[in-house]
N, C-alpha and C. Protein backbone atom coordinates (compact mmCIF):
# COMPACT_ATOMS: atom_id res chain seq x y z
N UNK A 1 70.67 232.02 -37.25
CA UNK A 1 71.99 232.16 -36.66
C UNK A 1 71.90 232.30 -35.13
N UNK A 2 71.00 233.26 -34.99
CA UNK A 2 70.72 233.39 -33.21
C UNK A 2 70.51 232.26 -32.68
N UNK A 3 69.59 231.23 -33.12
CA UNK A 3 69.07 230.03 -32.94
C UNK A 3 70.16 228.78 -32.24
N UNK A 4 71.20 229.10 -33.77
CA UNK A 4 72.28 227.94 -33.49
C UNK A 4 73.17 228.75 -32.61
N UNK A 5 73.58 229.77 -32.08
CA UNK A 5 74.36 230.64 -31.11
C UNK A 5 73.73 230.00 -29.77
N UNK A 6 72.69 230.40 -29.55
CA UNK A 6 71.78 230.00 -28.18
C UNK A 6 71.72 228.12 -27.77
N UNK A 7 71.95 227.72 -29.33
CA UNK A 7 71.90 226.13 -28.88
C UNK A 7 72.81 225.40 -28.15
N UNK A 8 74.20 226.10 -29.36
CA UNK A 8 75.38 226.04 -28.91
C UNK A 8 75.57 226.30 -27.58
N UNK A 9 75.22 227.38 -27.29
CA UNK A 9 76.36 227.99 -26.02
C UNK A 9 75.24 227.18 -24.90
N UNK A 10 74.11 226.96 -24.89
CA UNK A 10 73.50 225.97 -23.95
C UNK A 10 73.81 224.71 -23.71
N UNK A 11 74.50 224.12 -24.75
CA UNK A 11 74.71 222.47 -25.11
C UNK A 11 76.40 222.80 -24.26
N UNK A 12 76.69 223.71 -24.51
CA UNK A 12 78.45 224.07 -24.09
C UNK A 12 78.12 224.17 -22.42
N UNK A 13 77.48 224.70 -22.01
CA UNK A 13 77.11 225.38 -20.35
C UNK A 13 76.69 223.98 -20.17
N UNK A 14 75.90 222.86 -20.49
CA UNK A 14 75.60 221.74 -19.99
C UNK A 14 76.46 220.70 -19.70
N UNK A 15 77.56 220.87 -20.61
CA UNK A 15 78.74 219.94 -20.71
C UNK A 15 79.78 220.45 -19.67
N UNK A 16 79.99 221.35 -19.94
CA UNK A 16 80.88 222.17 -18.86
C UNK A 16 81.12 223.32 -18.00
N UNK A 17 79.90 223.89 -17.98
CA UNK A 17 79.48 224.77 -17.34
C UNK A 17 79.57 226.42 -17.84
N UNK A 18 79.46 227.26 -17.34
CA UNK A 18 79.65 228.34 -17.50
C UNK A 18 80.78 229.13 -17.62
N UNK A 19 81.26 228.91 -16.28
CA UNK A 19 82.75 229.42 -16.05
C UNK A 19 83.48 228.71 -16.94
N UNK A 20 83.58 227.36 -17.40
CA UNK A 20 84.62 226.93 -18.68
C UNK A 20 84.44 227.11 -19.79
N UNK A 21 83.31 227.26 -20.24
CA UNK A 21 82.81 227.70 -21.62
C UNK A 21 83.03 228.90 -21.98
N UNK A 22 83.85 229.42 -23.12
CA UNK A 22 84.54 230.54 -24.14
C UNK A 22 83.65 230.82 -24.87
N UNK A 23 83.48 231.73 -25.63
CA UNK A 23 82.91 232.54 -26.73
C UNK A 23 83.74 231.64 -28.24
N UNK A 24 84.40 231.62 -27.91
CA UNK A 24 85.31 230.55 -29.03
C UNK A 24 84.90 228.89 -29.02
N UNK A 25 84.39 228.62 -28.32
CA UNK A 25 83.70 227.29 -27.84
C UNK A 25 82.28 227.02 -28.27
N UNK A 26 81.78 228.38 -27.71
CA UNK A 26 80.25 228.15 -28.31
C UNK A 26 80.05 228.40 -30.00
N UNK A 27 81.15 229.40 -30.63
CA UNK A 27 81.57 229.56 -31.89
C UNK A 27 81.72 228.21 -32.40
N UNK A 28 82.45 227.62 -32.19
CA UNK A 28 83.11 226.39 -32.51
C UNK A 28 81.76 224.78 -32.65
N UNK A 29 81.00 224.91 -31.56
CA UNK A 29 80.16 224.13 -31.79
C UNK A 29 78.82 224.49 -32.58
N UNK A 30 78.91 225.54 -32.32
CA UNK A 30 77.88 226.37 -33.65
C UNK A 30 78.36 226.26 -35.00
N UNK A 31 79.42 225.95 -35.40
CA UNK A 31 79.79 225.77 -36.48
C UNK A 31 80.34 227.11 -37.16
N UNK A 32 80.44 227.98 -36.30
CA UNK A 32 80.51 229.67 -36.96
C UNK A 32 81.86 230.45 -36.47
N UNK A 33 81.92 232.04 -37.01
CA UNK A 33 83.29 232.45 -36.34
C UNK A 33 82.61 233.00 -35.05
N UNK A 34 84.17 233.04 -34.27
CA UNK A 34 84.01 234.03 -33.20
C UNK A 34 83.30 235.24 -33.09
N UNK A 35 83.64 236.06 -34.01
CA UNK A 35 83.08 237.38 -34.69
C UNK A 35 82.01 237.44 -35.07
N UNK A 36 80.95 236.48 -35.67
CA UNK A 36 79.29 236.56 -35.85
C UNK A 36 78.72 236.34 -34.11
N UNK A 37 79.47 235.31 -33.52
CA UNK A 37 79.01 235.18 -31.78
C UNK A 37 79.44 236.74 -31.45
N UNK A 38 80.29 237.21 -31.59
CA UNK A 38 80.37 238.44 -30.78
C UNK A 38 79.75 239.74 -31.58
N UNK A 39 78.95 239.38 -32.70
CA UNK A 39 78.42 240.63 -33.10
C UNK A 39 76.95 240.49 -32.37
N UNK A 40 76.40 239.39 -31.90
CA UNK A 40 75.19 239.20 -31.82
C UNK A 40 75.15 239.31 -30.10
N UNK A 41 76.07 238.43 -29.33
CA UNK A 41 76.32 238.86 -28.30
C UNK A 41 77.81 239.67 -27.87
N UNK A 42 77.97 240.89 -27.58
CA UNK A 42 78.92 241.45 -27.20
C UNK A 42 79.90 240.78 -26.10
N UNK A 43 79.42 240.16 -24.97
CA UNK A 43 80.08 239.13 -24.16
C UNK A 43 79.49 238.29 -23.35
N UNK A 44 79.82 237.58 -22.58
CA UNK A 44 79.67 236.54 -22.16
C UNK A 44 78.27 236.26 -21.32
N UNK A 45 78.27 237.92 -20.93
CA UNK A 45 77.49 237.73 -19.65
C UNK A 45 75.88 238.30 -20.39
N UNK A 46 76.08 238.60 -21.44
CA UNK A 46 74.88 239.14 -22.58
C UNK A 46 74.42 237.46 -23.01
N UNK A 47 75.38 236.77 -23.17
CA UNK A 47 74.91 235.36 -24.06
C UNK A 47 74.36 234.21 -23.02
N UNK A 48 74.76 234.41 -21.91
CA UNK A 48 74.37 233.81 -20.72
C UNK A 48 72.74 233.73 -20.07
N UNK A 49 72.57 235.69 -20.27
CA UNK A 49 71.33 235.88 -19.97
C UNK A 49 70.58 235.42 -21.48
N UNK A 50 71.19 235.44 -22.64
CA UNK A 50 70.18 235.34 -23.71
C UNK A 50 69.77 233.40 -23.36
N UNK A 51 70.75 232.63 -23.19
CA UNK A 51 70.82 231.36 -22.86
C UNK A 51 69.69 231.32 -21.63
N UNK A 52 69.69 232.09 -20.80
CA UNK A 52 68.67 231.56 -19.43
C UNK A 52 67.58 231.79 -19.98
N UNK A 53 67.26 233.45 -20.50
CA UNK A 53 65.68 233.30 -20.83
C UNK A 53 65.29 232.52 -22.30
N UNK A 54 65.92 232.39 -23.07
CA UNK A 54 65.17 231.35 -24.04
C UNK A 54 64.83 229.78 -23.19
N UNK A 55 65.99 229.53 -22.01
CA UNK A 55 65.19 228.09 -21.25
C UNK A 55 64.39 228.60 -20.40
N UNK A 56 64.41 229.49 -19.41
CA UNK A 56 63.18 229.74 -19.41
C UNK A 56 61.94 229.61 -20.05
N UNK A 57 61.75 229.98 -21.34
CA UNK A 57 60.50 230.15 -22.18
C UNK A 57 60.58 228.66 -22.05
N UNK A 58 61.58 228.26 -22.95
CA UNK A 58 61.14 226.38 -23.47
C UNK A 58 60.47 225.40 -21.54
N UNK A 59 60.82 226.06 -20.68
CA UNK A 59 60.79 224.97 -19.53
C UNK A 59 59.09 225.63 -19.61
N UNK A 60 58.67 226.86 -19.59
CA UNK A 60 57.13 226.96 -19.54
C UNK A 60 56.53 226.43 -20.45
N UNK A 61 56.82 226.50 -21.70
CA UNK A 61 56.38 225.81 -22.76
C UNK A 61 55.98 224.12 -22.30
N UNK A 62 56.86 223.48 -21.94
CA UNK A 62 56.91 222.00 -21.60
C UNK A 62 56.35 221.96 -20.77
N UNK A 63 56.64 222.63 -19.43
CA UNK A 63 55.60 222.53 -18.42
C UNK A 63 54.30 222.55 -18.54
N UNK A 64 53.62 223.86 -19.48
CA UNK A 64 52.39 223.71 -19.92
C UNK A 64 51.52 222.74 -20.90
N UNK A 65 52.84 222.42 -21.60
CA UNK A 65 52.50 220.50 -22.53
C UNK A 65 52.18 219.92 -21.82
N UNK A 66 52.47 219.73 -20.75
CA UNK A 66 52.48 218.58 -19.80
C UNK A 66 51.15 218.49 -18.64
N UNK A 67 51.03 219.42 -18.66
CA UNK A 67 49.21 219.66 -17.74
C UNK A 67 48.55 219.28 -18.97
N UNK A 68 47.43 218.30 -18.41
CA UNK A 68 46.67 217.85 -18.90
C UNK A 68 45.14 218.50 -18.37
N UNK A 69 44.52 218.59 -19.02
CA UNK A 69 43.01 219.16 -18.73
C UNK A 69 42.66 218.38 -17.30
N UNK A 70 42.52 219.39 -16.20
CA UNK A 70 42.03 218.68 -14.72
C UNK A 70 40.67 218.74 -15.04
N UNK A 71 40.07 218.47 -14.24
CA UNK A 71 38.29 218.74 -13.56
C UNK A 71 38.26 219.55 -13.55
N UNK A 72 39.21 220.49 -12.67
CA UNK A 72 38.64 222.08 -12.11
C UNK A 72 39.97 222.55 -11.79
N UNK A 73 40.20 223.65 -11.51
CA UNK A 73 41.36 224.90 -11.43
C UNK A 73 41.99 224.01 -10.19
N UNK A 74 41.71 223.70 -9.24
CA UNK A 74 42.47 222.96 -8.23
C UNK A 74 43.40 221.61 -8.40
N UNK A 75 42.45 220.74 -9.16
CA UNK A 75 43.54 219.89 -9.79
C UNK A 75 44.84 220.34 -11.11
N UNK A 76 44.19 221.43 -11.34
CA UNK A 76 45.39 222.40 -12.01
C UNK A 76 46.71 222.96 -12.25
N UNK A 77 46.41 223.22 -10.67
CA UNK A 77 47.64 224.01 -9.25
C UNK A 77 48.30 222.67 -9.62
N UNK A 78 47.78 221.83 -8.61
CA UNK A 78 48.41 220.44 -8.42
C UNK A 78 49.84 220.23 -9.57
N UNK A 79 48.66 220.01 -10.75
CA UNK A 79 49.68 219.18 -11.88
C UNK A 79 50.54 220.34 -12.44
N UNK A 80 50.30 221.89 -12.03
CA UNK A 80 51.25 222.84 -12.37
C UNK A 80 52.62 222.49 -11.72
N UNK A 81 52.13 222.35 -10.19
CA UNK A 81 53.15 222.10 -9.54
C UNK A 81 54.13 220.84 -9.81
N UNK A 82 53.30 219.86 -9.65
CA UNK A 82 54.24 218.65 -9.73
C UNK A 82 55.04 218.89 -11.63
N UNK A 83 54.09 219.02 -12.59
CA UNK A 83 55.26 219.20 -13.64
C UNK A 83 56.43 220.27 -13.55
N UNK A 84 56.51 221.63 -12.67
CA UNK A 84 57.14 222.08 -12.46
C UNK A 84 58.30 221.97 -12.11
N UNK A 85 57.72 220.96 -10.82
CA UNK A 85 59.01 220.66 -9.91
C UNK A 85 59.78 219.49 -10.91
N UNK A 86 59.18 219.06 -11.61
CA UNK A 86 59.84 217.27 -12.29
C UNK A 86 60.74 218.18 -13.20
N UNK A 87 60.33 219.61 -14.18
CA UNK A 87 60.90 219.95 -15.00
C UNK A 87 62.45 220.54 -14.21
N UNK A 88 62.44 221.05 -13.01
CA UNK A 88 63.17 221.71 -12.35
C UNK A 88 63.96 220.79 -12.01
N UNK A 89 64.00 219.55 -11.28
CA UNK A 89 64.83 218.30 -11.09
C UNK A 89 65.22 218.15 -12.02
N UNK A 90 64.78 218.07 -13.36
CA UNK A 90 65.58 216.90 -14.52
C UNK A 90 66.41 218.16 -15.33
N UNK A 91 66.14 219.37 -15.17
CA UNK A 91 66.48 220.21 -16.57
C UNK A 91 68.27 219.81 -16.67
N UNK A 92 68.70 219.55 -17.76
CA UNK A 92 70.23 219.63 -17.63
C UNK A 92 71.19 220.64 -17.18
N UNK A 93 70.66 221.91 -17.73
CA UNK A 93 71.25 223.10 -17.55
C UNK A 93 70.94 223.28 -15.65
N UNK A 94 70.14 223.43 -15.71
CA UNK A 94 70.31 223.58 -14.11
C UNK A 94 70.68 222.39 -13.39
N UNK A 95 70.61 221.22 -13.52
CA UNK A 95 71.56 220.64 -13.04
C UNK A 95 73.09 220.43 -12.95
N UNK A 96 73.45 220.84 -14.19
CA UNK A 96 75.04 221.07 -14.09
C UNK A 96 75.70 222.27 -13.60
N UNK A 97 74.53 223.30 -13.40
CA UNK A 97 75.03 224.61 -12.73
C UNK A 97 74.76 224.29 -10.75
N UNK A 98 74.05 223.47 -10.40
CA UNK A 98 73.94 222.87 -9.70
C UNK A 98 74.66 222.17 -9.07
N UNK A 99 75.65 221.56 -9.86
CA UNK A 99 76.62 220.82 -9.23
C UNK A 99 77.80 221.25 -9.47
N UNK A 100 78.13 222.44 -10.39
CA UNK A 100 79.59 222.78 -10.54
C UNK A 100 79.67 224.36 -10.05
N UNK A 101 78.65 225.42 -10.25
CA UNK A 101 78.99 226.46 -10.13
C UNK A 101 77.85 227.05 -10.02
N UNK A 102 77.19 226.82 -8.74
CA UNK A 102 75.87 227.30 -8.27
C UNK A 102 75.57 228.40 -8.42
N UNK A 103 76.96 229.62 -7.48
CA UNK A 103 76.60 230.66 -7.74
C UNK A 103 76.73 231.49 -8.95
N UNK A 104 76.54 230.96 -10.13
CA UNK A 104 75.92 231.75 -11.03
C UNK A 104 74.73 231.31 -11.26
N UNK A 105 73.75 230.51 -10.84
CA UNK A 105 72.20 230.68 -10.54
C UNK A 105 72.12 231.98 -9.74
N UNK A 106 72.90 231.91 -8.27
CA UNK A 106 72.44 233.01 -7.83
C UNK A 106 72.84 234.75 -8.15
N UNK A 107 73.78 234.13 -9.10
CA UNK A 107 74.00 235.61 -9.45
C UNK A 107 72.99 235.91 -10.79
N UNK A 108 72.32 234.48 -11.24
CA UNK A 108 71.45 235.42 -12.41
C UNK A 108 70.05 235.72 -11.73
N UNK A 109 69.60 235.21 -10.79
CA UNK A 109 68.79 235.69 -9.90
C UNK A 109 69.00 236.92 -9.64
N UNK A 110 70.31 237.17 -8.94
CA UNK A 110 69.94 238.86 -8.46
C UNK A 110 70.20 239.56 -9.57
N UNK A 111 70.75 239.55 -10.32
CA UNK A 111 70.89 240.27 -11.33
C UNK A 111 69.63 240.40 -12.42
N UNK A 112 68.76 239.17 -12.64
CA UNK A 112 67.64 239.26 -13.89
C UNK A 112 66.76 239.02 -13.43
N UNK A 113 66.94 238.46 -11.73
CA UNK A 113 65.08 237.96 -11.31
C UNK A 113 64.46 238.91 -11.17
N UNK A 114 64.35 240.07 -11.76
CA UNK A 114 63.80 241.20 -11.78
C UNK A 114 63.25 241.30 -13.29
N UNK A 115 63.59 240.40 -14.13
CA UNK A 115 62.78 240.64 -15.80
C UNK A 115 62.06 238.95 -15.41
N UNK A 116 63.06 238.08 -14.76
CA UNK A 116 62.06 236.43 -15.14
C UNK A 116 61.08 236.76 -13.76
N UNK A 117 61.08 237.02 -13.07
CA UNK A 117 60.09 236.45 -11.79
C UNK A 117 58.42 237.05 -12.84
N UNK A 118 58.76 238.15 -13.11
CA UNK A 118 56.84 238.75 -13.83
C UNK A 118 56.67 238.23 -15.36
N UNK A 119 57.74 237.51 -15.59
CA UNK A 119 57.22 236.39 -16.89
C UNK A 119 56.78 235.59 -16.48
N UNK A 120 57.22 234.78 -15.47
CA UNK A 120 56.55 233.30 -14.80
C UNK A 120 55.91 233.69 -14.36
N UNK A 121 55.33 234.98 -13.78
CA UNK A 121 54.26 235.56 -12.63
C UNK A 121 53.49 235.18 -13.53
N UNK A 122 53.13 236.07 -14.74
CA UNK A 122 51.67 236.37 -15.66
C UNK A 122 51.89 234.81 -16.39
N UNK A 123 52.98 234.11 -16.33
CA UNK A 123 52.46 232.59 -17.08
C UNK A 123 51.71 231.81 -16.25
N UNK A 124 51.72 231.89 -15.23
CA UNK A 124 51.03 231.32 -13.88
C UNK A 124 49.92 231.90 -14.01
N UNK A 125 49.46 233.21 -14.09
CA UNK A 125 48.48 233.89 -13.60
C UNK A 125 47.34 233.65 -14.71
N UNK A 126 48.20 234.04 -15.97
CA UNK A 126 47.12 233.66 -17.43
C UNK A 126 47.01 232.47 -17.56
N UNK A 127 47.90 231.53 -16.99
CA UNK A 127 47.41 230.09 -17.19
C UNK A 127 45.98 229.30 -16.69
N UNK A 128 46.08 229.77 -15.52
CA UNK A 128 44.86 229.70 -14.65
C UNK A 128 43.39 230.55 -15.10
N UNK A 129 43.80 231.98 -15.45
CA UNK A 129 42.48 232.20 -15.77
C UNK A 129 42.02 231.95 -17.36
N UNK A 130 43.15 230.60 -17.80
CA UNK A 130 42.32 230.31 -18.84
C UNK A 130 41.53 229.05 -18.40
N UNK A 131 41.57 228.65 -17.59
CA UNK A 131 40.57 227.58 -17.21
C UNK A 131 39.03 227.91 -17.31
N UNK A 132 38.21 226.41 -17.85
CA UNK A 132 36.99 226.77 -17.61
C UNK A 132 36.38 226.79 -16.63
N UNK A 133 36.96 226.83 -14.99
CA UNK A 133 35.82 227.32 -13.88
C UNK A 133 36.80 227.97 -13.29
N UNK A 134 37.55 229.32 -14.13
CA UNK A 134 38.01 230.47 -13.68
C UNK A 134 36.79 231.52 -12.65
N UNK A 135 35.87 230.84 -12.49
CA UNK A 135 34.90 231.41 -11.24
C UNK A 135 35.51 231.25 -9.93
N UNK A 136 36.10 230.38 -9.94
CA UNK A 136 36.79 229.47 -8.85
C UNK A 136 37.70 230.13 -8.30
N UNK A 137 38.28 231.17 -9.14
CA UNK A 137 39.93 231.41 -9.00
C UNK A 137 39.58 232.54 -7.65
N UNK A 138 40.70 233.24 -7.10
CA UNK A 138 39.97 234.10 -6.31
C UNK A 138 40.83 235.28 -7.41
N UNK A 139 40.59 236.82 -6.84
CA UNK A 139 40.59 237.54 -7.62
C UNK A 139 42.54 237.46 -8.60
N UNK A 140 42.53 238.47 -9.66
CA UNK A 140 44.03 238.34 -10.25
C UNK A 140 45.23 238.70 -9.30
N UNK A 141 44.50 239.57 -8.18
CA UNK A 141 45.49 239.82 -7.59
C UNK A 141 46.49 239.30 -6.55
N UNK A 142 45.20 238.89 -6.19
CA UNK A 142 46.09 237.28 -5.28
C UNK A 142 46.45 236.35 -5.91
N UNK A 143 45.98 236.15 -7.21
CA UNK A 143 46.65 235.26 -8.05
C UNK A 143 47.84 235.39 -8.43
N UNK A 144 48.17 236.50 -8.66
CA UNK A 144 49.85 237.27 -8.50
C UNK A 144 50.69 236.73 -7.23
N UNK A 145 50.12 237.06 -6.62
CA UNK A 145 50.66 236.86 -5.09
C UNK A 145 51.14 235.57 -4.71
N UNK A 146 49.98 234.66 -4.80
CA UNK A 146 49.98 232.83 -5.23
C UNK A 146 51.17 232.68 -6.08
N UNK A 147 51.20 232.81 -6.88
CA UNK A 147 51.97 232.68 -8.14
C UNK A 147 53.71 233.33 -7.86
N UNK A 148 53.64 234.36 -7.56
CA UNK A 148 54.78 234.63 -6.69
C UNK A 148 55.45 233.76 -5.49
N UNK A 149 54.45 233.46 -4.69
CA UNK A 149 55.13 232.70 -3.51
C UNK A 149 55.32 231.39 -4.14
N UNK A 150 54.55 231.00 -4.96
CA UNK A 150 54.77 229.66 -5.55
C UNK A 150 56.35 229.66 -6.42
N UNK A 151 56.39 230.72 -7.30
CA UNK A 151 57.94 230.67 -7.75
C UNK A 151 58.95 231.05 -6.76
N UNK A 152 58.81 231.77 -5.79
CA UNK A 152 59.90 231.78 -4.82
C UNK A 152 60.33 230.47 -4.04
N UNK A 153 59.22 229.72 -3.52
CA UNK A 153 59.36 228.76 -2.91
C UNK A 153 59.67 227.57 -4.04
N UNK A 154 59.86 227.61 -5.08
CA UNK A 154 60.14 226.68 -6.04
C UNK A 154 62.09 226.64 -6.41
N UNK A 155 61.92 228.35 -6.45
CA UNK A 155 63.31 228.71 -6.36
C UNK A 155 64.39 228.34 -5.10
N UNK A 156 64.03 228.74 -4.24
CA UNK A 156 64.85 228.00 -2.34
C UNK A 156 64.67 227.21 -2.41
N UNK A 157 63.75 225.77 -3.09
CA UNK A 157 63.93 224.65 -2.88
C UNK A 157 65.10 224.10 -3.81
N UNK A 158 64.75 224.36 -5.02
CA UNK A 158 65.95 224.02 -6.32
C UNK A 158 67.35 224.56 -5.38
N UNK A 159 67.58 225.77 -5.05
CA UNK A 159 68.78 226.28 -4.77
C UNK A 159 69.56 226.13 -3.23
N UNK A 160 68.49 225.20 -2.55
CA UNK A 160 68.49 224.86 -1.31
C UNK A 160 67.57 223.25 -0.53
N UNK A 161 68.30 222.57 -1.49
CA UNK A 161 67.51 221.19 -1.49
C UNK A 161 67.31 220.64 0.28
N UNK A 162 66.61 219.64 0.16
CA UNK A 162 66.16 218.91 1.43
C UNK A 162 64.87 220.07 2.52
N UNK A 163 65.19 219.58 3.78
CA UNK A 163 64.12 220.29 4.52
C UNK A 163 62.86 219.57 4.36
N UNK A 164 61.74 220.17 5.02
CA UNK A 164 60.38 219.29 5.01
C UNK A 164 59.27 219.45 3.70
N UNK A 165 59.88 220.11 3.21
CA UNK A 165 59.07 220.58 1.59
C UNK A 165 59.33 219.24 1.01
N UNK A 166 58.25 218.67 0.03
CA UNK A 166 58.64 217.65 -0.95
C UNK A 166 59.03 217.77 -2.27
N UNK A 167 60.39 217.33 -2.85
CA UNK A 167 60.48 218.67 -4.14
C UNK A 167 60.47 216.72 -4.91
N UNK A 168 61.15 215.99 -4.51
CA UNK A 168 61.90 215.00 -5.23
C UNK A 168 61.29 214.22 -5.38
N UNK A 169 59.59 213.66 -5.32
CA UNK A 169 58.80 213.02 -5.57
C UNK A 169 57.44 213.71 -6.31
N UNK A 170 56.93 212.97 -7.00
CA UNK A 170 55.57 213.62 -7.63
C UNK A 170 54.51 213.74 -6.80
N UNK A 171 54.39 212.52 -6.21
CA UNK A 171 53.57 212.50 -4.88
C UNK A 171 53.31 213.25 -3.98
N UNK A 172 54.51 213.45 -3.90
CA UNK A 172 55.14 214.43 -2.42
C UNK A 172 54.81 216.11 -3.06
N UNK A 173 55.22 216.15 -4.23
CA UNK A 173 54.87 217.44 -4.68
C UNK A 173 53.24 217.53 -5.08
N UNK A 174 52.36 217.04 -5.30
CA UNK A 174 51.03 216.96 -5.04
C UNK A 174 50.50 217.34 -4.46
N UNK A 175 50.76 216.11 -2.91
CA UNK A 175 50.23 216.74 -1.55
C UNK A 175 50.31 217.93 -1.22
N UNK A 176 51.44 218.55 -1.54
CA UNK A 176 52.28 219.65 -0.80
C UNK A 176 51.17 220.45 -1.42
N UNK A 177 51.28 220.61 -2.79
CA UNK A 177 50.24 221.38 -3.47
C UNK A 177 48.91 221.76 -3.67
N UNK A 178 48.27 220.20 -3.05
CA UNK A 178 47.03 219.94 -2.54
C UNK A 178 46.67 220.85 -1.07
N UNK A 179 48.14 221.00 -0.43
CA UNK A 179 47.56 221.68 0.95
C UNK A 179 47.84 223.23 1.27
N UNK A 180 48.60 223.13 0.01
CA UNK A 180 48.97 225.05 0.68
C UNK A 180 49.13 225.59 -0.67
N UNK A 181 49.43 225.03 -2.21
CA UNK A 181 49.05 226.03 -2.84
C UNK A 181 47.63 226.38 -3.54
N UNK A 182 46.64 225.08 -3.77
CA UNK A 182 45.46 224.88 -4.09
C UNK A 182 44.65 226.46 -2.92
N UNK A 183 44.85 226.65 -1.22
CA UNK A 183 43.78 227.68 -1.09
C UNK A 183 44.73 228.86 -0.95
N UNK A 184 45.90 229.13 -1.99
CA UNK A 184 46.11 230.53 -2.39
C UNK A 184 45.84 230.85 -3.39
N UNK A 185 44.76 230.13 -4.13
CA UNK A 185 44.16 229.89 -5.71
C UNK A 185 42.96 229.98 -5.70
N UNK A 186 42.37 228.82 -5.35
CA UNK A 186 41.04 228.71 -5.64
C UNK A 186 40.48 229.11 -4.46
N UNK A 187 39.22 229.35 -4.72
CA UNK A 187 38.16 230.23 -3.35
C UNK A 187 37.28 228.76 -2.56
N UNK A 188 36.95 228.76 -1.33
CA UNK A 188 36.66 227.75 -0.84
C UNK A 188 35.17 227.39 -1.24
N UNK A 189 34.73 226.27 -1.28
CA UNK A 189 32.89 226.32 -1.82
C UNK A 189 32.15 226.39 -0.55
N UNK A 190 31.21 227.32 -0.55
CA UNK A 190 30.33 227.19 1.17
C UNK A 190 30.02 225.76 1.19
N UNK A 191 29.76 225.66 2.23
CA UNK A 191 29.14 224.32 2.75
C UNK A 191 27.66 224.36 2.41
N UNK A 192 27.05 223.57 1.99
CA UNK A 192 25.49 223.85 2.13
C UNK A 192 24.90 223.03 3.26
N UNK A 193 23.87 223.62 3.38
CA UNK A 193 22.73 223.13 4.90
C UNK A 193 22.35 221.77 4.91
């Protein structure tokens, strides 16, 4: 029942956003009463956050489908990044909040980026040190840190498009990744003689 509640009211927020979508709406395409939606979520702004973090989970999920085994932890970063950013361009839900009623991205930011930022932190962080030349990595704690600036700067770009960052190409998100998030990750190799 939770399942088809959360599908619903996501498939409803994609079509028409947030602000137009009812509790009677997401009922309605769920196939259910009003009254099972409101026993499970009390209101709107409970079913909203239950709606962000289940896409949340599914966009890490996919994102992490989508990295393919690199060489080494650096080509890693890379393809973290670029599937990131591709998942962040195409997602529906954030695109239609995107174009109709932004600020409730930023209001679930200030309001919950305080439970999602240290889920994506440690999915970033455990992702990496499951690699096999986690020797490479530099310690967890800067990997936190990495991983942080990497979702912030992922976030101002989605919520603040253009500028000299490359968000809208794969390419472009590569490079980018190749030059500034690859040495907040991996440790440099000495040079030998």
């Amino acid at each position: 029942m939770t399942a088809r509640i959360l599908a619903a009211a996501q498939k409803e927020f994609e079509l028409v956003g947030i602000r137009r979508s009812s509790m009677s709406d997401v009922a309605r395409r769920a196939g259910i009463s009003r009254a099972a939606v409101y026993r499970r979520y009390p209101g709107k702004d409970s079913l909203v956050k239950a709606v962000a973090g289940r896409e949340m989970l599914a966009v890490l999920a996919r994102v992490a489908a989508t990295v393919s085994v690199a060489p080494d932890a650096a080509g890693t970063v890379v393809q973290l990044a670029v599937a990131s950013a591709r998942e962040l361009r195409s997602n529906p839900l954030l695109l239609k909040l995107l174009e109709t009623e932004p600020e409730e991205l930023y209001n679930y930011g200030a309001t919950s980026g305080d439970t999602s930022l240290p889920i994506v932190r440690m999915f970033i962080v455990q992702y990496l040190q499951s690699l096999r030349d986690r020797d490479r990595l530099l310690p967890e704690a800067d990997l936190a840190m990495a991983a942080e600036i990497m979702i912030r700067l992922a976030t101002t770009q989605l919520l603040m498009p253009g500028g000299l960052m490359p968000f809208r190409d794969d390419a472009g998100v590569a490079e980018f990744a190749r030059r500034y998030f690859v040495p907040l990750v991996v440790r440099e190799i000495p040079a030998t003689a």
